[in-house]
N, C-alpha and C. Protein backbone atom coordinates (compact mmCIF):
# COMPACT_ATOMS: atom_id res chain seq x y z
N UNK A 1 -2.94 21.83 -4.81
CA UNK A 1 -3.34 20.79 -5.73
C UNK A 1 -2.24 20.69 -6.79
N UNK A 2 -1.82 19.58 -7.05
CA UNK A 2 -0.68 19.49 -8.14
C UNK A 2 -1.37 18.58 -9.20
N UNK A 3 -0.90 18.57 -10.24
CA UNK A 3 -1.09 17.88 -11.43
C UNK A 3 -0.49 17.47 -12.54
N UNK A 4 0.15 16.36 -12.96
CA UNK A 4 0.92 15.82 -13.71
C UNK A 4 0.25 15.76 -15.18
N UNK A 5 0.18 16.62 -16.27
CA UNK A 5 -0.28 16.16 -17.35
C UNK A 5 0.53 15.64 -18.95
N UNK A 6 -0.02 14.56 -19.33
CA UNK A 6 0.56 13.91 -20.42
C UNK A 6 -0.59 13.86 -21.36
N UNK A 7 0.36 14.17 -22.51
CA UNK A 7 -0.32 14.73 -23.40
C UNK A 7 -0.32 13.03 -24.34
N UNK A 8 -1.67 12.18 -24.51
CA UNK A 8 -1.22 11.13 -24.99
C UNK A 8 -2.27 10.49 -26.30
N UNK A 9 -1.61 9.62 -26.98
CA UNK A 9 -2.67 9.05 -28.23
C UNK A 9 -3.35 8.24 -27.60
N UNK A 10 -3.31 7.35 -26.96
CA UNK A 10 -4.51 7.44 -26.21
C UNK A 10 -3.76 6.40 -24.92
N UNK A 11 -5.01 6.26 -23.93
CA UNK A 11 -4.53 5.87 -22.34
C UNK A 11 -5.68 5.27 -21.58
N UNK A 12 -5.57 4.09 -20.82
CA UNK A 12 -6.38 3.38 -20.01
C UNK A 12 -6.35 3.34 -18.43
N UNK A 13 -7.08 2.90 -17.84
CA UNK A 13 -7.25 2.62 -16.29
C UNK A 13 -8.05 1.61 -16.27
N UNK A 14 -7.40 0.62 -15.84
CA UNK A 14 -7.78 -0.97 -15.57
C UNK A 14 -7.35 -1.32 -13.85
N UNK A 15 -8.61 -1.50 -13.54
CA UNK A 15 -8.71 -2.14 -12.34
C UNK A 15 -9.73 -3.60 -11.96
N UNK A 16 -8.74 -4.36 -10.88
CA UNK A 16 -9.30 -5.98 -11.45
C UNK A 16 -9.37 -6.38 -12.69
N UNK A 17 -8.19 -6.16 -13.45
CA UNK A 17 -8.16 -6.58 -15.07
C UNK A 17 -9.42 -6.51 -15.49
N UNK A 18 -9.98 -5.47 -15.42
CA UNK A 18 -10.82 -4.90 -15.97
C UNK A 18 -10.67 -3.75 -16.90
N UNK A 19 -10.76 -2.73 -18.28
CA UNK A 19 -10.89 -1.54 -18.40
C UNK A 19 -12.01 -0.78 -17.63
N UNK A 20 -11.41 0.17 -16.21
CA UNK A 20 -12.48 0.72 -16.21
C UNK A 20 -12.57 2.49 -16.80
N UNK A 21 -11.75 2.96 -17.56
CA UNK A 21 -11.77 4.03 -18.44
C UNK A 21 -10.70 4.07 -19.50
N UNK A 22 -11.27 4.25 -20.87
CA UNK A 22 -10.37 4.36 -21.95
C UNK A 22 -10.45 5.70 -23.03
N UNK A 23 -9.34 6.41 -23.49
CA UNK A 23 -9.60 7.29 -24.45
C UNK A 23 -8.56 7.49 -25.23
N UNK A 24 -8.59 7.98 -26.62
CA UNK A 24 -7.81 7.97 -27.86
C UNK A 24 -7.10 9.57 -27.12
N UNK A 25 -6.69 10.09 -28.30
CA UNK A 25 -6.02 11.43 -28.34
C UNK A 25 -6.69 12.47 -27.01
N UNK A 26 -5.64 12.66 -26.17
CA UNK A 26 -6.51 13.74 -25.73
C UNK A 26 -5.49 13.81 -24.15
N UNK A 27 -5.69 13.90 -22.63
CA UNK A 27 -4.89 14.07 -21.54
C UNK A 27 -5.29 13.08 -20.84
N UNK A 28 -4.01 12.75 -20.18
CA UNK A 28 -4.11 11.94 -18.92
C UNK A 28 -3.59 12.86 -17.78
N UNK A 29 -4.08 13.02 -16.64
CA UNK A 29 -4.08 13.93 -15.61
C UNK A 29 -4.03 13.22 -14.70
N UNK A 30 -3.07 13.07 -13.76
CA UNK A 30 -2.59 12.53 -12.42
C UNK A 30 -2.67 13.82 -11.12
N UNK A 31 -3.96 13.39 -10.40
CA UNK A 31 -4.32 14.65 -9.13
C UNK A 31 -4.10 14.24 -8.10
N UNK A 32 -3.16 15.18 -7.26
CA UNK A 32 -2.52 15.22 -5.78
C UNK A 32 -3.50 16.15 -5.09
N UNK A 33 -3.92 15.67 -3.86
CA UNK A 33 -4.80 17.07 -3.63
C UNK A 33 -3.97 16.83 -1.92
N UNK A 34 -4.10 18.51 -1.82
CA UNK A 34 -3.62 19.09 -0.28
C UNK A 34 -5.02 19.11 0.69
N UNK A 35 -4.81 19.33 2.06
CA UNK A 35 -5.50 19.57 2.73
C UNK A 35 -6.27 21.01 2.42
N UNK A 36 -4.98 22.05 1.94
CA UNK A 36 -5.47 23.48 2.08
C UNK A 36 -6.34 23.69 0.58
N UNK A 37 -6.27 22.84 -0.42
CA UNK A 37 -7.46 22.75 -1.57
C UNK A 37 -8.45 22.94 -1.87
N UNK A 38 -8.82 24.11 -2.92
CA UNK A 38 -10.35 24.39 -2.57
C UNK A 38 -10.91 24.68 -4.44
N UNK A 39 -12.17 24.88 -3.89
CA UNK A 39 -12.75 25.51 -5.46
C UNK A 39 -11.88 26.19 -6.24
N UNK A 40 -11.32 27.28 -5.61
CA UNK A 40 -10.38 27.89 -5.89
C UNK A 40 -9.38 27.43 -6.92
N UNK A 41 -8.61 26.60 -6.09
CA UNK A 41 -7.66 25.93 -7.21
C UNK A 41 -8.15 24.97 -8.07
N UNK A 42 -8.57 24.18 -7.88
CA UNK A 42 -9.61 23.19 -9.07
C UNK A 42 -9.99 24.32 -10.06
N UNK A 43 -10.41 25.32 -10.10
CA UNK A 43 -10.90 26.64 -11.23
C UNK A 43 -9.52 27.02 -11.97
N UNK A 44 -8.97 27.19 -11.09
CA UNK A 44 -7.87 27.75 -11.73
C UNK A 44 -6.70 26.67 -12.45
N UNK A 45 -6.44 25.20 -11.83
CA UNK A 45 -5.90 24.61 -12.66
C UNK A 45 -6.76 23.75 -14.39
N UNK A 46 -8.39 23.77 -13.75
CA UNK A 46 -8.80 23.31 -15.14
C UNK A 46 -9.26 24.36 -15.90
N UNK A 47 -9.22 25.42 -15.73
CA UNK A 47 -8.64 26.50 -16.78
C UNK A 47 -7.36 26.31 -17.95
N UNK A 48 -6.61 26.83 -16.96
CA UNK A 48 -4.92 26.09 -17.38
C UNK A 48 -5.58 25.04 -18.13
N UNK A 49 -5.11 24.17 -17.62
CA UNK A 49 -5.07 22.37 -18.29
C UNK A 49 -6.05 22.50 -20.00
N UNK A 50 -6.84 23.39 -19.55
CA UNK A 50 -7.95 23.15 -20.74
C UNK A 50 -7.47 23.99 -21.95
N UNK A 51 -7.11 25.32 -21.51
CA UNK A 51 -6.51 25.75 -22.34
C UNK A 51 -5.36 25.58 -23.16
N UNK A 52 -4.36 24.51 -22.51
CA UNK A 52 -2.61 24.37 -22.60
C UNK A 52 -2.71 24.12 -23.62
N UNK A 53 -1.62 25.11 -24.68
CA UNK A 53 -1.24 24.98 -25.91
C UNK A 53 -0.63 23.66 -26.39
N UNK A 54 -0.53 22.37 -26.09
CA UNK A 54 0.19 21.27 -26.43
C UNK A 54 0.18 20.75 -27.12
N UNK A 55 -1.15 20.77 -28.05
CA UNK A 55 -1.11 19.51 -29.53
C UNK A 55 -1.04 20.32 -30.72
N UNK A 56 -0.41 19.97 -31.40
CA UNK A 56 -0.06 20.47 -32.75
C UNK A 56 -0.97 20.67 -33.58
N UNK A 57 -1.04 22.15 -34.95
CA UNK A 57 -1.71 22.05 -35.47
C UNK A 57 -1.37 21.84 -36.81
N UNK A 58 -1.69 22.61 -37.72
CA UNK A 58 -1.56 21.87 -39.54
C UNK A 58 -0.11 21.91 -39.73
N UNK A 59 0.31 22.57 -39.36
CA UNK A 59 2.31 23.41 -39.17
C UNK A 59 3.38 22.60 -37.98
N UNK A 60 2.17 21.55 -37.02
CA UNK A 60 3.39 20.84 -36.90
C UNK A 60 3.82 21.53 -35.10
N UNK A 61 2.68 23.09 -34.86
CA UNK A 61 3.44 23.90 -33.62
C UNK A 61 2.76 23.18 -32.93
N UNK A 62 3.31 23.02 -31.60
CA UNK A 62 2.30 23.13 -30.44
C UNK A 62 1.68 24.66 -30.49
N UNK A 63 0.06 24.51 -30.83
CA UNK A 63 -0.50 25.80 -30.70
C UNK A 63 -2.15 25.20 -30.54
N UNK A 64 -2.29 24.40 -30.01
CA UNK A 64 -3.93 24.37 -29.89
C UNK A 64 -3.94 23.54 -28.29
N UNK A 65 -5.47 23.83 -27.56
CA UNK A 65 -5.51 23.01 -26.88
C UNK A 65 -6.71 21.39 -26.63
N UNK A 66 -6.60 20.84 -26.07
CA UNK A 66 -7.69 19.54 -25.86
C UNK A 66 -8.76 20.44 -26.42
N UNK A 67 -8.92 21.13 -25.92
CA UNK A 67 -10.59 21.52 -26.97
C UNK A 67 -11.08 21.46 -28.09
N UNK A 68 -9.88 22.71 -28.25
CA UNK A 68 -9.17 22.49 -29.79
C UNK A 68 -9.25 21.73 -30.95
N UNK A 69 -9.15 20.67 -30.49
CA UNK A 69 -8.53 19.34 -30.95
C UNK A 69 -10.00 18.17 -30.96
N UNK A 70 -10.80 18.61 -30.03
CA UNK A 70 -11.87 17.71 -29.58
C UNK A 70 -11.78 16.47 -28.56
N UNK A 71 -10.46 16.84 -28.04
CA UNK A 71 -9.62 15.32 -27.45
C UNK A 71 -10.24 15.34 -26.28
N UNK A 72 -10.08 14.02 -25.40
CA UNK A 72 -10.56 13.24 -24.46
C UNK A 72 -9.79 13.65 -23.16
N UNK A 73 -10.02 13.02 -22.06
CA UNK A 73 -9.32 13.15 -20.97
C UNK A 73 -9.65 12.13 -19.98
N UNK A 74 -8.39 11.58 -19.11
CA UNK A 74 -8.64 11.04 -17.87
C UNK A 74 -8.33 11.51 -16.44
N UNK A 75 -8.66 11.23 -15.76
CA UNK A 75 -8.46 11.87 -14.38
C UNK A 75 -8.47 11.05 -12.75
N UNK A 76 -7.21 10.97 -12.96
CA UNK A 76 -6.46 9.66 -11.86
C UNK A 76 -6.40 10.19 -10.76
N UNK A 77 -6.77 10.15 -9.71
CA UNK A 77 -6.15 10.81 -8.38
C UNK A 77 -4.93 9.99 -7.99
N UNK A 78 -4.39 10.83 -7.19
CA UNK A 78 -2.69 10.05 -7.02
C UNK A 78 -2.12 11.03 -5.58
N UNK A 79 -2.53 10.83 -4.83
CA UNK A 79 -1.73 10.57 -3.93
C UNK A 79 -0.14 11.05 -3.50
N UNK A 80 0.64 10.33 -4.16
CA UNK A 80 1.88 10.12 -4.07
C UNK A 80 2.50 11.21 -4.69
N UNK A 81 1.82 12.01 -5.63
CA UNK A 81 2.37 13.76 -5.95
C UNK A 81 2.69 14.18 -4.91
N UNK A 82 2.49 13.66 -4.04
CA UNK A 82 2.40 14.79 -2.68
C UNK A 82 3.51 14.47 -1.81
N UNK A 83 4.55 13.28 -2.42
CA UNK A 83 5.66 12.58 -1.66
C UNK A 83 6.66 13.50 -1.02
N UNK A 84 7.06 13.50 0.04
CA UNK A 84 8.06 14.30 0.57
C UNK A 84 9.31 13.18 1.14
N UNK A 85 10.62 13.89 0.32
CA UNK A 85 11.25 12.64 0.39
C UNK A 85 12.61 13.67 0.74
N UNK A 86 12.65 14.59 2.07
CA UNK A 86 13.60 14.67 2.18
C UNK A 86 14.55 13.76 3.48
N UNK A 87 13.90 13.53 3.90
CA UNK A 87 14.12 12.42 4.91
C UNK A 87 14.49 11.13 4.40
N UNK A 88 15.58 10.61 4.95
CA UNK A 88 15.60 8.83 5.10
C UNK A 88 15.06 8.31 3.23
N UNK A 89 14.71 7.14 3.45
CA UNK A 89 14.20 6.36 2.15
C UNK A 89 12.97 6.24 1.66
N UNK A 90 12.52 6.50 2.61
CA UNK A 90 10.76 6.08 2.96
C UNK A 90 9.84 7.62 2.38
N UNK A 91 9.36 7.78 1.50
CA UNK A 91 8.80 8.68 1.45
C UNK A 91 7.89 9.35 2.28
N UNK A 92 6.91 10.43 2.80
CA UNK A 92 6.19 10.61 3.54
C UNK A 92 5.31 11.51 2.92
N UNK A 93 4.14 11.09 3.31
CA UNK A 93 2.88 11.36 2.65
C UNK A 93 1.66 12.52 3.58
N UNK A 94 3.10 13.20 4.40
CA UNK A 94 2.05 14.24 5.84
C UNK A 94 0.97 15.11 4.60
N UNK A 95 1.59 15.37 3.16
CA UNK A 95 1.17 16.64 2.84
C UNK A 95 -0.19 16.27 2.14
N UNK A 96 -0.05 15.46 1.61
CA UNK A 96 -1.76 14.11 1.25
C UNK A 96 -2.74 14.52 1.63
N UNK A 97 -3.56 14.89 1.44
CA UNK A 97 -4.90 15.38 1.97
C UNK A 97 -5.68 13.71 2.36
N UNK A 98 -6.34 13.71 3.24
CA UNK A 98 -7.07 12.45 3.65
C UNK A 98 -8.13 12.51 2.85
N UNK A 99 -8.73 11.00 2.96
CA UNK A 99 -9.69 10.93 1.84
C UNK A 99 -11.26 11.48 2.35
N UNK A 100 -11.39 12.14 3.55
CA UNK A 100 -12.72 12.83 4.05
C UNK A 100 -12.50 14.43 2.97
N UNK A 101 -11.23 14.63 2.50
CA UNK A 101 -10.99 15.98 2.00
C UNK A 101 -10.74 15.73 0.01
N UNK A 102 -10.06 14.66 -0.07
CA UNK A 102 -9.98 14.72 -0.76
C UNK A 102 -10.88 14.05 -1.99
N UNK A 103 -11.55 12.86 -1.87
CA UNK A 103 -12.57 12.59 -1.88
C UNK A 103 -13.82 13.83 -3.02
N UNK A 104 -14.36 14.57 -1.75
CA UNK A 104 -15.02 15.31 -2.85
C UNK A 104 -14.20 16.43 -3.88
N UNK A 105 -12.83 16.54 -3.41
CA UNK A 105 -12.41 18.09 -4.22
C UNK A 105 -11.99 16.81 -5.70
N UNK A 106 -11.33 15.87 -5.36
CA UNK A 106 -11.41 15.11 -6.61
C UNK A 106 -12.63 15.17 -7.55
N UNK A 107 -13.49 14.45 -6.88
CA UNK A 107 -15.06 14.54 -7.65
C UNK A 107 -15.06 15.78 -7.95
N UNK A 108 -15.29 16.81 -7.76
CA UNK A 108 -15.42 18.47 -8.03
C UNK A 108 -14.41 18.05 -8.98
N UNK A 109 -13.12 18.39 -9.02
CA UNK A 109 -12.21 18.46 -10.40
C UNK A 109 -12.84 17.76 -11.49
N UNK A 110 -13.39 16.54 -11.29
CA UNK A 110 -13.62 15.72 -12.11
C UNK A 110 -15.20 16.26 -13.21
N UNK A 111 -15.70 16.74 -12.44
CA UNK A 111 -16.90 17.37 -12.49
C UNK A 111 -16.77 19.05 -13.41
N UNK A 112 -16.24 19.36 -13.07
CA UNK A 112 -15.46 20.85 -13.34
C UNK A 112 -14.83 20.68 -14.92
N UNK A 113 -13.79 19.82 -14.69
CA UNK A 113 -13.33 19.32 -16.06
C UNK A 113 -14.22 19.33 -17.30
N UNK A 114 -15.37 18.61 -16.78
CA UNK A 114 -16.54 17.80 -17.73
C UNK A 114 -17.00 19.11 -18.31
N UNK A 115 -17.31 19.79 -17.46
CA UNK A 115 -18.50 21.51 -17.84
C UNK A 115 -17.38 22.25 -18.34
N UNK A 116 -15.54 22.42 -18.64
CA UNK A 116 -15.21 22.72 -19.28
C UNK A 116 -14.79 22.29 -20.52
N UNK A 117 -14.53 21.04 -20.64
CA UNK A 117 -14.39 20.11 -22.17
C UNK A 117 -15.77 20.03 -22.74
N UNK A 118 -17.12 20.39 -21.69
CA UNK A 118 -18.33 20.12 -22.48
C UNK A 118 -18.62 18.51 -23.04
N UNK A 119 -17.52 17.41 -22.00
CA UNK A 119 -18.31 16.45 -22.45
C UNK A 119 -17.28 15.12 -21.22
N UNK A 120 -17.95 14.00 -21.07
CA UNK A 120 -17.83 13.45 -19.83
C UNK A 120 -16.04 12.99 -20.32
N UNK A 121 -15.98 13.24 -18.70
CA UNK A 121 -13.89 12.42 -18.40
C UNK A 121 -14.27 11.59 -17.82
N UNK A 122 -12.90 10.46 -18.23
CA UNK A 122 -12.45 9.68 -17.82
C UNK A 122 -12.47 9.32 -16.21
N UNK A 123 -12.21 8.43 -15.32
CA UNK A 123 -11.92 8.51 -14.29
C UNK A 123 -10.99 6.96 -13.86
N UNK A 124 -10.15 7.39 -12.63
CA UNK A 124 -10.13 6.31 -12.17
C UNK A 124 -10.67 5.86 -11.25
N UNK A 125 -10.33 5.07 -10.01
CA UNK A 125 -11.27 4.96 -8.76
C UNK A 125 -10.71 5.18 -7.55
N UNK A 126 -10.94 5.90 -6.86
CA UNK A 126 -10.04 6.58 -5.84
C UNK A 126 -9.88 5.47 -5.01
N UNK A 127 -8.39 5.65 -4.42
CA UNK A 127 -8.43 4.18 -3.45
C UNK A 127 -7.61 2.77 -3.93
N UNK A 128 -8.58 2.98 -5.32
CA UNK A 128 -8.29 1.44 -6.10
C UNK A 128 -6.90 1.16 -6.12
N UNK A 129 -6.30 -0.15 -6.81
CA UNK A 129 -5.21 -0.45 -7.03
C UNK A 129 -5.35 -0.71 -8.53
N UNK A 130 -4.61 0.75 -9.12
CA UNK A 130 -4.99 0.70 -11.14
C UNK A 130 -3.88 0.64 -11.35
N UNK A 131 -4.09 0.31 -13.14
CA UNK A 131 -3.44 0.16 -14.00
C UNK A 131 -3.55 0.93 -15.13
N UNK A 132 -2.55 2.02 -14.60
CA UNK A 132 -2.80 3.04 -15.94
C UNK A 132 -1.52 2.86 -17.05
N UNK A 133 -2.21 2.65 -18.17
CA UNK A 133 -1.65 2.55 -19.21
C UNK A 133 -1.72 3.70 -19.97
N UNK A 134 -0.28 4.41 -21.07
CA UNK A 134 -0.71 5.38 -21.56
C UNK A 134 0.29 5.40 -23.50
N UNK A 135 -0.19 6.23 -23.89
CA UNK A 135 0.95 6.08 -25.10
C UNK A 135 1.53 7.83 -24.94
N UNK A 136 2.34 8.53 -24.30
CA UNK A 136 2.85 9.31 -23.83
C UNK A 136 3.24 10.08 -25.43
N UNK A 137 2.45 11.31 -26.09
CA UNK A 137 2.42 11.72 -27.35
C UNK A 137 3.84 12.62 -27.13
N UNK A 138 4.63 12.78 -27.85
CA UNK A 138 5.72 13.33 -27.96
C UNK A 138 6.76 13.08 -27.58
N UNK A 139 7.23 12.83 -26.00
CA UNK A 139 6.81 12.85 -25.26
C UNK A 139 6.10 14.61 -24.80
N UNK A 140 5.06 14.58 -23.94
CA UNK A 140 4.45 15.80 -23.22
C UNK A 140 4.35 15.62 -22.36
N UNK A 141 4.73 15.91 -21.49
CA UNK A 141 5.06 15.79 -19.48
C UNK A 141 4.60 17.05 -18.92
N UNK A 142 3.56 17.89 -18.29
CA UNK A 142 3.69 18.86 -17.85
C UNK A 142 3.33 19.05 -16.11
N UNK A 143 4.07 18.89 -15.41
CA UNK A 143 3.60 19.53 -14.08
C UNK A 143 3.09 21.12 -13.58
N UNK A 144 2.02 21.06 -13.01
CA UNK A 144 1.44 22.12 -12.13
C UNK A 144 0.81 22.12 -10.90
N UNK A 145 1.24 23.16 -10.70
CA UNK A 145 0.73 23.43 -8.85
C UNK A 145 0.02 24.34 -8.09
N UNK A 146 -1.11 24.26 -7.97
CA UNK A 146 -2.14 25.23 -7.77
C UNK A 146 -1.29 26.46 -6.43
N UNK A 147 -0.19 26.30 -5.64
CA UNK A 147 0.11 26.84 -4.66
C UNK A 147 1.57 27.94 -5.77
N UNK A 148 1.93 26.84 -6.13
CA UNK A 148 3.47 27.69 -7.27
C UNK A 148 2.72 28.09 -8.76
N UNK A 149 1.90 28.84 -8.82
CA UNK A 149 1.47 29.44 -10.17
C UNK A 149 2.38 29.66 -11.18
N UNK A 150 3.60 29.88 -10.81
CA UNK A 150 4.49 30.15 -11.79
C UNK A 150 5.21 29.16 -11.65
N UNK A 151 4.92 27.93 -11.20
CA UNK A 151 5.82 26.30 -11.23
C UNK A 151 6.02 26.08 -12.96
């Protein structure tokens, strides 16, 4: 399971020019899920994620996390983390978990998240064709990978 997190003032997901999730201060989370994905890693990356020292406190450090802070979160599934592009031009997507697999471990993350922030995330819509908008705080870019623990 990989995960792209940005640490942002706040960020949307609009589909059919619609908003269908919005939040001020807090993470936007972009989820790749593998075939080999399990409880397992969903535990162990929204641990991480929840804890990550990234938003600043009275001094200005990065030293607190989304909890911390009281901040929000969204949670995009994405696919395309999973691009393998050593070949040719065309990216390839073998490592993608199909949506009979990925499907519920998304929902589970999404779910998981909630009972650790103690209060409902964001979502996008799996499948859909969105529009995520974000205001990227710092910038804060962080990748992780439930298989490279020490990524």
């Amino acid at each position: 399971m990989r995960v792209v997190i940005q640490r942002v003032s706040k960020a949307s997901v609009g589909i059919n020019n619609k908003t269908h999730s919005a939040i001020k201060q807090g993470l936007l989370i972009l989820l790749g899920v593998e075939n080999e994905d399990s409880q397992q890693d969903i535990d162990w990356l929204v641990k991480k994620i929840t804890q990550l020292r990234i938003f600043n406190d009275e001094n200005g450090v990065m030293n607190l996390s989304v909890k911390d802070i009281g901040g929000e979160a969204i949670v995009v599934s994405q696919f395309t983390l999973h691009a393998s592009t050593k070949k040719g031009n065309r990216p390839s997507y073998i490592n993608a978990a199909k949506p009979e697999i990925s499907v519920p471990l998304y929902e589970k993350f999404i779910k998981t998240m909630e009972g650790a922030m103690g209060k409902k995330v964001g979502t996008g819509q799996f499948g859909a064709m969105m529009d995520v908008a974000l205001n990227n705080d710092g910038p804060v870019t962080i990748i992780m990978d439930s298989k490279s623990k020490d990524f």
